[in-house]
Protein backbone atom coordinates (compact mmCIF):
# COMPACT_ATOMS: atom_id res chain seq x y z
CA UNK A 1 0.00 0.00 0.00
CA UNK A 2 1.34 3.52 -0.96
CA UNK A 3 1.40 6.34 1.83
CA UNK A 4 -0.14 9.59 -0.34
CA UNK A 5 -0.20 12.78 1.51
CA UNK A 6 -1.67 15.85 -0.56
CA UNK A 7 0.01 18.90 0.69
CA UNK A 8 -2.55 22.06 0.80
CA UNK A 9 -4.59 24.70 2.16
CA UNK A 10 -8.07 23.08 1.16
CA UNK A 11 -7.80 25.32 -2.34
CA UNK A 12 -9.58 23.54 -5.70
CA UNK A 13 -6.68 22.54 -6.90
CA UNK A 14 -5.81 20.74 -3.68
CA UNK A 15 -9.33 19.35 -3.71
CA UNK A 16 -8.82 18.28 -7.66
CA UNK A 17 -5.28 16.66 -6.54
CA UNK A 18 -6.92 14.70 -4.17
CA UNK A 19 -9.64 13.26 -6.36
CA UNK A 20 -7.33 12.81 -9.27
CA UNK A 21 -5.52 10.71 -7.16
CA UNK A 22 -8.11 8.99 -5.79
CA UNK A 23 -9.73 8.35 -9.36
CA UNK A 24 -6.29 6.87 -10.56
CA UNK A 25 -6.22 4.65 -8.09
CA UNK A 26 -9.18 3.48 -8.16
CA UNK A 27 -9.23 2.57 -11.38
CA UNK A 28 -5.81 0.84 -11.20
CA UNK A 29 -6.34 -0.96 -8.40
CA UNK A 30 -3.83 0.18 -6.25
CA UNK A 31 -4.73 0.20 -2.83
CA UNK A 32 -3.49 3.80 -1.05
CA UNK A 33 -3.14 5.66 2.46
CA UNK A 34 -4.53 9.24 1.53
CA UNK A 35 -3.66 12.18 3.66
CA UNK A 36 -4.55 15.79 3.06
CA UNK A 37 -2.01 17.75 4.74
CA UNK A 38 -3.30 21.36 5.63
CA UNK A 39 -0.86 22.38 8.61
CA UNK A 40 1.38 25.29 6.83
CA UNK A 41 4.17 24.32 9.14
CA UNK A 42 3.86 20.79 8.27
CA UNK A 43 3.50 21.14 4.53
CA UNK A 44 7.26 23.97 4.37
CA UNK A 45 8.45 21.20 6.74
CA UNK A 46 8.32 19.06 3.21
CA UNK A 47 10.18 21.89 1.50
CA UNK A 48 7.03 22.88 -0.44
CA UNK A 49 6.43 26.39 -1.32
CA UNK A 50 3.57 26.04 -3.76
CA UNK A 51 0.75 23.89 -3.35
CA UNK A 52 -0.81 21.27 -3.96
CA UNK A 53 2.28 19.18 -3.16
CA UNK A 54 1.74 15.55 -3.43
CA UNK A 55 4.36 13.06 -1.07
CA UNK A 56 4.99 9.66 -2.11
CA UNK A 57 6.04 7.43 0.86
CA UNK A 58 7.92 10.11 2.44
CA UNK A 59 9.13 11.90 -1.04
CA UNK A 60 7.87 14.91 -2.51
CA UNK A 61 7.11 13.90 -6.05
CA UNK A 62 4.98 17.39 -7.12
CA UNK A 63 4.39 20.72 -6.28
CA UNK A 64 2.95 23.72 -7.47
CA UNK A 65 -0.52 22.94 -9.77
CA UNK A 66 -2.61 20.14 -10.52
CA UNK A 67 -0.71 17.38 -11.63
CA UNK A 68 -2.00 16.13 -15.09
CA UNK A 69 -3.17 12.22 -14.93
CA UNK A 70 -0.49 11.29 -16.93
CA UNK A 71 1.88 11.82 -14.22
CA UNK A 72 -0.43 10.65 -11.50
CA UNK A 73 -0.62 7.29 -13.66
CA UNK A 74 3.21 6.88 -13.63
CA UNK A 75 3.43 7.52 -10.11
CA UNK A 76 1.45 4.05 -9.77
């Protein structure tokens, strides 16, 4: 199981992260941990400085827009 933490204020784009995510997995398969990470302190503690940031098992693997599901795809 993969540990996904969405890194964000609540925004849409945070909100359209999340689901995109969700969706992708879904429809893979793939069974995840989802976490939506709203703490500022927390999310700069990840190094991110525009959001929606999306962590990977302890990795930052996006930041700054919504990813397109073409990257969300390869991340599974």
């Amino acid at each position: 199981m993969k540990s996904i933490k969405v890194l964000g204020t609540g925004c849409a784009n945070c909100r359209s992260t999340v689901a995109l995510v969700e969706a992708v997995a879904k429809e893979k398969g793939i069974e995840i941990a989802l976490e939506k990470v709203e703490d500022l302190p927390a999310i700069m503690g990840y190094g991110v400085m525009s959001t929606p940031g999306v962590v990977i098992d302890g990795q930052v693997v996006h930041a700054g827009g919504v990813p397109t599901r073409s990257k969300v795809e390869g991340w599974f």
